[in-house]
Protein backbone atom coordinates (compact mmCIF):
# COMPACT_ATOMS: atom_id res chain seq x y z
CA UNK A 1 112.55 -63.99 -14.89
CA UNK A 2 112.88 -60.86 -12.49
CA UNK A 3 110.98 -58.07 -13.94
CA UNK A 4 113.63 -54.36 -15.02
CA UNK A 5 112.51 -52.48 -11.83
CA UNK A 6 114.94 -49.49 -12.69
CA UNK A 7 113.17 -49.44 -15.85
CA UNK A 8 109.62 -49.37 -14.41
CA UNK A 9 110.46 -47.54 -11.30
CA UNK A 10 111.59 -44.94 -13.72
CA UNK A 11 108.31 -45.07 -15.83
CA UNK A 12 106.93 -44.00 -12.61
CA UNK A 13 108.97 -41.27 -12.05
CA UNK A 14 108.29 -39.92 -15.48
CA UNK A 15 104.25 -40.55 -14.97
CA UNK A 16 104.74 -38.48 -11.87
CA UNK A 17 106.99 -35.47 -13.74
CA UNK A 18 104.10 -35.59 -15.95
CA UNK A 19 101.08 -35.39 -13.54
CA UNK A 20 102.99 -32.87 -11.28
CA UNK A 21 103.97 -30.41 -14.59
CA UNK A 22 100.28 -30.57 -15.23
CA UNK A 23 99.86 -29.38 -11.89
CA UNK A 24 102.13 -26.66 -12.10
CA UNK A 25 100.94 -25.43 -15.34
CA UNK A 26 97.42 -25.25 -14.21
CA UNK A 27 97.97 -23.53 -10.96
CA UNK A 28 100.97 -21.52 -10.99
CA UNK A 29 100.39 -17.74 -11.31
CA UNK A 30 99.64 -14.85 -8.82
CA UNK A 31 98.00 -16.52 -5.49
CA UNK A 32 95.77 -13.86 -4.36
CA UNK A 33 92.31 -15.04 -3.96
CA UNK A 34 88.41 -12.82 -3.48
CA UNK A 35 85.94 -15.99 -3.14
CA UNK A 36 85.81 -18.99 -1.23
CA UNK A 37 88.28 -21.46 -2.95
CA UNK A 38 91.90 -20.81 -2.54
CA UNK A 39 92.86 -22.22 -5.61
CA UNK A 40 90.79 -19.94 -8.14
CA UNK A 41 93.11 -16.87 -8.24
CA UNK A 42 94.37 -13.88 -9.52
CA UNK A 43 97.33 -15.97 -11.28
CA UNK A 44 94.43 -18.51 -12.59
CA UNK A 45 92.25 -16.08 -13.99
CA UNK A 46 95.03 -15.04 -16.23
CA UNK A 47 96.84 -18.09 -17.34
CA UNK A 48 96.29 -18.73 -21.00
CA UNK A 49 94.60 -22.12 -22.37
CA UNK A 50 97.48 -24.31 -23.98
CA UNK A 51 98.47 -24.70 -20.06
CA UNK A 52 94.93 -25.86 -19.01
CA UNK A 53 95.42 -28.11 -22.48
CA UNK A 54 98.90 -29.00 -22.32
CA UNK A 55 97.82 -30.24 -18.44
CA UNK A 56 95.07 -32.26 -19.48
CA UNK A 57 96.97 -33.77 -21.87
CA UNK A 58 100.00 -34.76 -19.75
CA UNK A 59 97.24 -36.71 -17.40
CA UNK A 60 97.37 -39.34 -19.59
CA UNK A 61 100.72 -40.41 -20.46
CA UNK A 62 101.31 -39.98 -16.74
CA UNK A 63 98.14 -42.10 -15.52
CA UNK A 64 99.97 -44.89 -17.76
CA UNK A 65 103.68 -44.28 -16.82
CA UNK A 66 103.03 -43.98 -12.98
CA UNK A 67 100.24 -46.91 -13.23
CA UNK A 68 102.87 -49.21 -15.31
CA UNK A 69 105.48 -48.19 -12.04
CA UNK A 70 102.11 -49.07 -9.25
CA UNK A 71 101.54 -52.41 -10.67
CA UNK A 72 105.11 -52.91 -10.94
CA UNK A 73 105.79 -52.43 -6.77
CA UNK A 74 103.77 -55.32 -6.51
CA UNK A 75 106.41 -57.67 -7.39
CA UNK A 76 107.98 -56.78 -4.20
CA UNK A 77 105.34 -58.59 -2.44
CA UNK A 78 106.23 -61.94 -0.71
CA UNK A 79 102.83 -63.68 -1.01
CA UNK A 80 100.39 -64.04 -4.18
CA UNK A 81 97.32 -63.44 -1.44
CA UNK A 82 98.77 -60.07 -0.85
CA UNK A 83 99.77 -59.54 -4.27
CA UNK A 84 96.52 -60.09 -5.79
CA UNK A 85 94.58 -57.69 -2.54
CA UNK A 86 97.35 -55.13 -3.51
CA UNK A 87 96.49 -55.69 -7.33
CA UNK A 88 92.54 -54.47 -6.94
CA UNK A 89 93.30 -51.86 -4.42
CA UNK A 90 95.81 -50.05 -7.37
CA UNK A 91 93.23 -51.00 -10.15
CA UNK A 92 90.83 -49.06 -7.99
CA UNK A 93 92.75 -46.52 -7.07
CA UNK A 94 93.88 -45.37 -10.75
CA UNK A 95 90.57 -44.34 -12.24
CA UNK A 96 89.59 -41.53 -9.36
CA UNK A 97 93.48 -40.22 -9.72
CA UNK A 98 92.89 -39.09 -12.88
CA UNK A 99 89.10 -38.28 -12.72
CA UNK A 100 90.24 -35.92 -9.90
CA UNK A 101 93.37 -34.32 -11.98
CA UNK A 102 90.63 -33.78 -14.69
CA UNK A 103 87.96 -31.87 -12.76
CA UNK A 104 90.22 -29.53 -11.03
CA UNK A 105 91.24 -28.79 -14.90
CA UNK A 106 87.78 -28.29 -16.00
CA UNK A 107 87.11 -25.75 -13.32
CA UNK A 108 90.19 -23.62 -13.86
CA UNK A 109 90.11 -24.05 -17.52
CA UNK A 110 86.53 -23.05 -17.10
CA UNK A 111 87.48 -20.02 -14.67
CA UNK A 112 90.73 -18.69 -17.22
CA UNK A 113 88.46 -18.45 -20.20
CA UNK A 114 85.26 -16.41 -18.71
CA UNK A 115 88.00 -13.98 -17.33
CA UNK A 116 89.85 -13.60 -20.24
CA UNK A 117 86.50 -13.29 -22.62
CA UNK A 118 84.20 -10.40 -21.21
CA UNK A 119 82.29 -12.68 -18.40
CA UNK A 120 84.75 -12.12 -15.12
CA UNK A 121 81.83 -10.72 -13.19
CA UNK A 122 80.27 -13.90 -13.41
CA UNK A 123 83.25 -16.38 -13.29
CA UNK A 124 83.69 -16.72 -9.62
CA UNK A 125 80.12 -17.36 -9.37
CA UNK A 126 79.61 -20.01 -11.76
CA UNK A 127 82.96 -21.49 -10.92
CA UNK A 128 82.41 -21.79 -7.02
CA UNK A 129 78.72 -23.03 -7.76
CA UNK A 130 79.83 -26.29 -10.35
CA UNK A 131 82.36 -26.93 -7.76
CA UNK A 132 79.95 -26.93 -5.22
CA UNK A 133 77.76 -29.20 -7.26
CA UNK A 134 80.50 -31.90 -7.71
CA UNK A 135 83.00 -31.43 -4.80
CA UNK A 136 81.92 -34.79 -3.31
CA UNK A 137 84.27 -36.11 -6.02
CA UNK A 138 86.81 -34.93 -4.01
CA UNK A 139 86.62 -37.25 -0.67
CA UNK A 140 85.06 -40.10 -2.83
CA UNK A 141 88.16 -40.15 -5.59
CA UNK A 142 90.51 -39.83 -2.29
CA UNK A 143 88.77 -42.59 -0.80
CA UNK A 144 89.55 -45.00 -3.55
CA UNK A 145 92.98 -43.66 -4.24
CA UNK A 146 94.63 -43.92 -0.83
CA UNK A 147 93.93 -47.65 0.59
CA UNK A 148 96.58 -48.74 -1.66
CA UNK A 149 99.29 -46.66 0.38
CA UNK A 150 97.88 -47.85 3.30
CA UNK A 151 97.67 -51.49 2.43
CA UNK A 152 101.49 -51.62 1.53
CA UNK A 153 102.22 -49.46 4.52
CA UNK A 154 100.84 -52.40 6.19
CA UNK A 155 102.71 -55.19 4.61
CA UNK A 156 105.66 -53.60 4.98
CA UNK A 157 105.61 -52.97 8.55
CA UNK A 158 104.60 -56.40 8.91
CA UNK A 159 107.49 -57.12 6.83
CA UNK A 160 105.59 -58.80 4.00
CA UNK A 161 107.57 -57.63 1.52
CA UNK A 162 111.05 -57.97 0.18
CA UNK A 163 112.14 -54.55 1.96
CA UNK A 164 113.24 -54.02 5.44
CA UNK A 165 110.48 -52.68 8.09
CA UNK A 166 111.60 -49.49 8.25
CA UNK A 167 111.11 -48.78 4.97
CA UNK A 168 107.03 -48.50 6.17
CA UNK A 169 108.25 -44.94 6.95
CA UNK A 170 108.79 -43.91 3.32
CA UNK A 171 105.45 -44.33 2.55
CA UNK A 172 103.91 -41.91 0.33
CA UNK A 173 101.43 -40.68 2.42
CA UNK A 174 104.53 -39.78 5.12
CA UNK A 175 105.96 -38.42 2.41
CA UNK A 176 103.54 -36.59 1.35
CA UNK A 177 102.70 -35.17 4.76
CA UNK A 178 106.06 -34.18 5.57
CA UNK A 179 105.77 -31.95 2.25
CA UNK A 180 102.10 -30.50 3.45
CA UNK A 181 103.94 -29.13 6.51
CA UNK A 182 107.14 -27.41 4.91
CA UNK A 183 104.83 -25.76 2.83
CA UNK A 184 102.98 -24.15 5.80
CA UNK A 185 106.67 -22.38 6.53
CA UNK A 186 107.04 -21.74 2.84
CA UNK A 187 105.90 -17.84 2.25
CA UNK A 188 102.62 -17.04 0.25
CA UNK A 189 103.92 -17.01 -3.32
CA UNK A 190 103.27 -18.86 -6.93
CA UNK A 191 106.03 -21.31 -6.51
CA UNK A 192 104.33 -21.99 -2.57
CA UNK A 193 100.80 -22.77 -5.02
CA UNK A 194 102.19 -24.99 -8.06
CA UNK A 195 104.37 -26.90 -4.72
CA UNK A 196 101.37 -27.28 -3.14
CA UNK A 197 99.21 -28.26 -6.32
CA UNK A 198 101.67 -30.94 -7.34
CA UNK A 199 102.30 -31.97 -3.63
CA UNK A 200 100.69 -35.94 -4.27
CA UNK A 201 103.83 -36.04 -7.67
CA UNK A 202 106.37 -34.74 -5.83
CA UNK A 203 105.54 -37.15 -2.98
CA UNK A 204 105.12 -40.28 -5.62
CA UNK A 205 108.47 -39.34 -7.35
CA UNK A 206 110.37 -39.30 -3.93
CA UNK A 207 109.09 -42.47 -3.25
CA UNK A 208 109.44 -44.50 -6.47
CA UNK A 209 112.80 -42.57 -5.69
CA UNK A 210 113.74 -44.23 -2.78
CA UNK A 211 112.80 -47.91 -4.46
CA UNK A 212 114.99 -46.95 -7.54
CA UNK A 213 118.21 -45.71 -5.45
CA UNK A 214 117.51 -49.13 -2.89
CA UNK A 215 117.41 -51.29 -6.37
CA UNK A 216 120.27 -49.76 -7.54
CA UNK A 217 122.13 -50.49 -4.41
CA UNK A 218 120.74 -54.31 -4.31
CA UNK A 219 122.04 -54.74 -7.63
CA UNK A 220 125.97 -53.43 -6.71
CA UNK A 221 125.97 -55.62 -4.01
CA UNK A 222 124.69 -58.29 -6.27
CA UNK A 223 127.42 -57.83 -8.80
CA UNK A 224 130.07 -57.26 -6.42
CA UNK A 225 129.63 -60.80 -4.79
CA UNK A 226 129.43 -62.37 -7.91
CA UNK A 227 133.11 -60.93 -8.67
CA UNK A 228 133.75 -61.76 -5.12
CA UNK A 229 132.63 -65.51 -6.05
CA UNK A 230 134.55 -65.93 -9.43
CA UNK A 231 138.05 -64.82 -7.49
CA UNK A 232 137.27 -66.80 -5.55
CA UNK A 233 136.80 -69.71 -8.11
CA UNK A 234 139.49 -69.07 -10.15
CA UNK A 235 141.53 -68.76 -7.01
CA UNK A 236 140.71 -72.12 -5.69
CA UNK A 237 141.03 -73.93 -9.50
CA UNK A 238 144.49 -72.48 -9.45
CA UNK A 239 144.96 -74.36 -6.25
């Protein structure tokens, strides 16, 4: 029995509304910066801590909602070889996503609450140095995240899955690019930072976008030629 792709498509959507709010919350604020890291500012070093823990906890219904979508897009896959490689490569994948979205957290969380309780002097500091410490997470987590996106890139340029060729070019990670460079026109601001934050979302929702609206589409077309068909029947019985 075919699996409800609208139905998990749209889980994904919702993981990915999830994920990206987090991002939002945790980021969005004044963007002026004194130290090293972009990304601990002004706005940061201000933002109370139901955001940091409202963010956190929206990781994990979204880690579940846009993982049920990820395993999901497999289905799509002509061949149980490729299935199964795609299968591991997600598994993998999942785990540094949300380790990632959960040490950013931890160093802005971490950053808010020494400005906000008599330590500021020191927060920068402290907060640059444990990032220091553990920012090979960074190209290790990204390492097991992105082969996935690569891999179906692959099969669908090779056409090894039910979609059209083309359709390679709505990858994520074209998605997601495109986004990286309309934010380099966008003007320094807080909306320019929570974009930016939640760019990997807002690149995963287009794209379990694009599935949904094709699905949708596949389906009309289905229905309409199977009221084509019984017109045709009950034409030809009246016959």
């Amino acid at each position: 029995m075919k699996k409800p792709m609208k139905a998990l498509l749209f889980c994904g959507m919702l993981g990915c509304l999830c994920y990206g709010g987090g991002d939002w919350l945790m980021l969005y604020g004044d963007p002026s910066y004194s130290g090293l890291l972009s990304w601990l500012t002004a706005g940061v070093a201000g933002i109370p801590q139901w955001r940091f823990n409202l963010a956190m906890a929206l990781a994990f219904p979204g880690i579940i909602l846009y993982g049920v979508a990820l395993f999901a897009v497999e289905n799509y896959i002509r061949t149980e070889r490729d299935r199964r490689i795609y299968h591991y490569l997600n598994a993998f994948g999942l785990t540094p996503w949300i380790a990632l979205h959960l040490f950013y957290i931890m160093i802005l969380t971490l950053f808010s609450w020494m400005n906000t309780n008599g330590y500021a002097a020191d927060s920068l500091a402290i907060c640059e140095g444990l990032y220091a410490q553990l920012s090979w997470l960074v190209p290790v987590s990204e390492a097991l995240m992105l082969p996935v996106f690569i891999f179906w890139f692959y099969l669908q340029i090779r056409g090894r899955t039910e979609f059209p060729k083309c359709m390679a070019f709505t990858n994520v990670l074209i998605i997601f690019t495109l986004l990286k460079g309309l934010t380099m026109l966008m003007p320094v601001s807080a909306f320019r930072l929570g974009f930016t934050n939640g760019l990997m979302s807002e690149s995963m929702i287009i794209w379990f976008g694009i599935m949904l609206i094709r699905e949708i589409m596949e389906k009309n077309k289905e229905d309409s030629l199977s009221r084509e068909e019984m017109i045709s029947n009950e034409y030809h019985g009246k016959e």
